[in-house]
C-alpha atoms as a PDB file:
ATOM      1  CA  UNK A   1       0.000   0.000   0.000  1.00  0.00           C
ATOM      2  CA  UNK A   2       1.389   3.211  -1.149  1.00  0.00           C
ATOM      3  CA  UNK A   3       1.463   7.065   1.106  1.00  0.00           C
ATOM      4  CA  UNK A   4      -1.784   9.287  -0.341  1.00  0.00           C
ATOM      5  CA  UNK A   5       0.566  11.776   0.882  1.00  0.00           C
ATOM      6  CA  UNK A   6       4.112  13.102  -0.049  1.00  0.00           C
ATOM      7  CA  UNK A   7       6.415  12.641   2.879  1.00  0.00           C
ATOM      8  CA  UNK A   8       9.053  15.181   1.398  1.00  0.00           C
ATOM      9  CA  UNK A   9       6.186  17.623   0.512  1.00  0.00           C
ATOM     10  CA  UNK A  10       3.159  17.115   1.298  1.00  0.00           C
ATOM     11  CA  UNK A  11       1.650  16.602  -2.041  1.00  0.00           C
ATOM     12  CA  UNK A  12      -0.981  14.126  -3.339  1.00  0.00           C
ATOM     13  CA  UNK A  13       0.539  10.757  -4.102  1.00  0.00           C
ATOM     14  CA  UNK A  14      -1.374   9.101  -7.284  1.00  0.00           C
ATOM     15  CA  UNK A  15      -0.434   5.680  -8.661  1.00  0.00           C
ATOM     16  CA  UNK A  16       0.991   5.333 -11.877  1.00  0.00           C
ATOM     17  CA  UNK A  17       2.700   3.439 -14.800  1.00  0.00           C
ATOM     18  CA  UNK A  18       5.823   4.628 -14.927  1.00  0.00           C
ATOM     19  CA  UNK A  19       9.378   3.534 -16.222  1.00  0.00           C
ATOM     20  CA  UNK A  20      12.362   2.772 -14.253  1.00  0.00           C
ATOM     21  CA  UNK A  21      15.713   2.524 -15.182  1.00  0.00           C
ATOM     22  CA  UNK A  22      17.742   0.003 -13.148  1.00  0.00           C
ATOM     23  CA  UNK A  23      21.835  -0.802 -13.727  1.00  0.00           C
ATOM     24  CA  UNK A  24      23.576  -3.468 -12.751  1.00  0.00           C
ATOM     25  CA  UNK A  25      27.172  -3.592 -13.393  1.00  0.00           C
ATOM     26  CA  UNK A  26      27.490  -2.453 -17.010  1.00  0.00           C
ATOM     27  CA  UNK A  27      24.094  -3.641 -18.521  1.00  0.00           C
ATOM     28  CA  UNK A  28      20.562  -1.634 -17.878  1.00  0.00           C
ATOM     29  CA  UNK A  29      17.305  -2.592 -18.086  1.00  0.00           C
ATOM     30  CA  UNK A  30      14.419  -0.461 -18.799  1.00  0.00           C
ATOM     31  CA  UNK A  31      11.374  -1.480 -16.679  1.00  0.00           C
ATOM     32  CA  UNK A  32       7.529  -0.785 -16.323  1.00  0.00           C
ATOM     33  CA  UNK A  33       6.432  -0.630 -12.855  1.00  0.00           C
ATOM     34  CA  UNK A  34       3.971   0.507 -10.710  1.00  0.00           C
ATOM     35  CA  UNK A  35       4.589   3.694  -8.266  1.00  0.00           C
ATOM     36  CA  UNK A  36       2.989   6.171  -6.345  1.00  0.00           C
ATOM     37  CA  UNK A  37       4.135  10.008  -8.156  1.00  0.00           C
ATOM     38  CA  UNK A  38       3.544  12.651  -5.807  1.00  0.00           C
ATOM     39  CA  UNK A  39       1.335  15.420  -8.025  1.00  0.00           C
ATOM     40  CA  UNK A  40       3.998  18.605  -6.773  1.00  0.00           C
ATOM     41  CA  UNK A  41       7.445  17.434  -6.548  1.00  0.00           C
ATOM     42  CA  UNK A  42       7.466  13.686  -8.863  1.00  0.00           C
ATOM     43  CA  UNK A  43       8.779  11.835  -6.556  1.00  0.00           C
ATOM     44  CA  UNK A  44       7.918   7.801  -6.370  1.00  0.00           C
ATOM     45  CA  UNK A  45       7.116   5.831  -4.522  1.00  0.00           C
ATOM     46  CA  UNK A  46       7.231   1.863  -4.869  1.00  0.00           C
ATOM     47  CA  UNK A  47       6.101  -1.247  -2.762  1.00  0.00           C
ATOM     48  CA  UNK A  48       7.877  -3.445  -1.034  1.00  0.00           C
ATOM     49  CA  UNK A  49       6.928  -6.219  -3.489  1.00  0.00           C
ATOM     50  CA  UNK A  50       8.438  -3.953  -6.310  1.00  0.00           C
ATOM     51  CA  UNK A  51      10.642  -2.681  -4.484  1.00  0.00           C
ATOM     52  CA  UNK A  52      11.869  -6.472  -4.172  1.00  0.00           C
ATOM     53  CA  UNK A  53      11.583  -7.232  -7.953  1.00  0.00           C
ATOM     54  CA  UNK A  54      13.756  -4.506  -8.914  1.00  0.00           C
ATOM     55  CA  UNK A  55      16.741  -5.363  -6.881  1.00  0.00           C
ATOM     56  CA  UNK A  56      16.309  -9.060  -8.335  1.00  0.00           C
ATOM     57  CA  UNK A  57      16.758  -7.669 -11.801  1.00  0.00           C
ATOM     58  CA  UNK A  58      19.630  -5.354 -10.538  1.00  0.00           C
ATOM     59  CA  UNK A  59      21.026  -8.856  -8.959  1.00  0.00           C
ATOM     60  CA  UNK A  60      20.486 -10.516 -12.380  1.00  0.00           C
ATOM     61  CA  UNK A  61      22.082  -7.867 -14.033  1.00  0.00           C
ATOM     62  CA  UNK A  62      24.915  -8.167 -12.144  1.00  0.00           C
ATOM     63  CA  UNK A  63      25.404 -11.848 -12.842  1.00  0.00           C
ATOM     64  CA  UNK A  64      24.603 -11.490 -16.113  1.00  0.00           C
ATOM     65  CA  UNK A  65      22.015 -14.155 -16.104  1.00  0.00           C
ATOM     66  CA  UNK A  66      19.869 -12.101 -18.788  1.00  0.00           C
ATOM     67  CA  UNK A  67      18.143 -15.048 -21.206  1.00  0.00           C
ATOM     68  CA  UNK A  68      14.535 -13.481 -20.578  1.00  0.00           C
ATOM     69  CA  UNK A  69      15.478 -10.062 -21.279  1.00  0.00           C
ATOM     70  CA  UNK A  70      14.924  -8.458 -25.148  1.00  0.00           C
ATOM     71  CA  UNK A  71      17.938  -7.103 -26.017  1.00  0.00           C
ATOM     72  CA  UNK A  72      16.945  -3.507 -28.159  1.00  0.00           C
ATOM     73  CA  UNK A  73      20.054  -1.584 -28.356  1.00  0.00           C
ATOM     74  CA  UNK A  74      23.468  -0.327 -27.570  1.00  0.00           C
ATOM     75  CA  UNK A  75      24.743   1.536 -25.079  1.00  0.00           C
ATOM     76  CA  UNK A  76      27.595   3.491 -25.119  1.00  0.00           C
ATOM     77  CA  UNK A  77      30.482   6.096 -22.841  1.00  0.00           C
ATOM     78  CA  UNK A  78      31.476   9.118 -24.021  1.00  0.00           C
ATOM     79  CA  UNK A  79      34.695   9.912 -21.891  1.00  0.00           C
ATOM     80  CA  UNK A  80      35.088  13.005 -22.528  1.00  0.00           C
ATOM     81  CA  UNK A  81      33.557  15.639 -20.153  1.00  0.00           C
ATOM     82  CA  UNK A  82      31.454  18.083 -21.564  1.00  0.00           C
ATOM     83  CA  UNK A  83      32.056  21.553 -20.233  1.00  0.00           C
END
């Protein structure tokens, strides 16, 4: 069960679809979850059962064990710093 109310700011909390982006040692993996946005500063909010599923994919990440995941892309560094 999610806040109706914004800890940090007192704002209404509504739930929503929204996307997370989770690392895990060099690979990413763009995710639709579940959250509670707070309506005046965006902050989110997520259960503890999401919460829990997104450190497993961070975990899997890690170890690389990625076989259900749909590759789309390429990621890449730019060293240099942009000033």
């Amino acid at each position: 069960m999610l806040t109706p109310i914004c800890p940090l700011c007192g704002g209404k909390v509504v739930e929503k679809d929204v996307e997370k982006i989770v690392k895990g040692g060099n690979d990413v993996a763009i995710l639709r979850v579940k959250a509670g946005v707070c309506e005046k500063c965006g902050e989110r909010f997520y259960t503890k059962e999401v919460h829990k599923k997104i450190e497993e994919i961070r975990s899997e990440l890690k170890q690389r064990t990625t076989e259900l995941y749909k590759p789309i892309g390429r990621t890449y560094v730019y060293e240099t710093v942009i000033e």
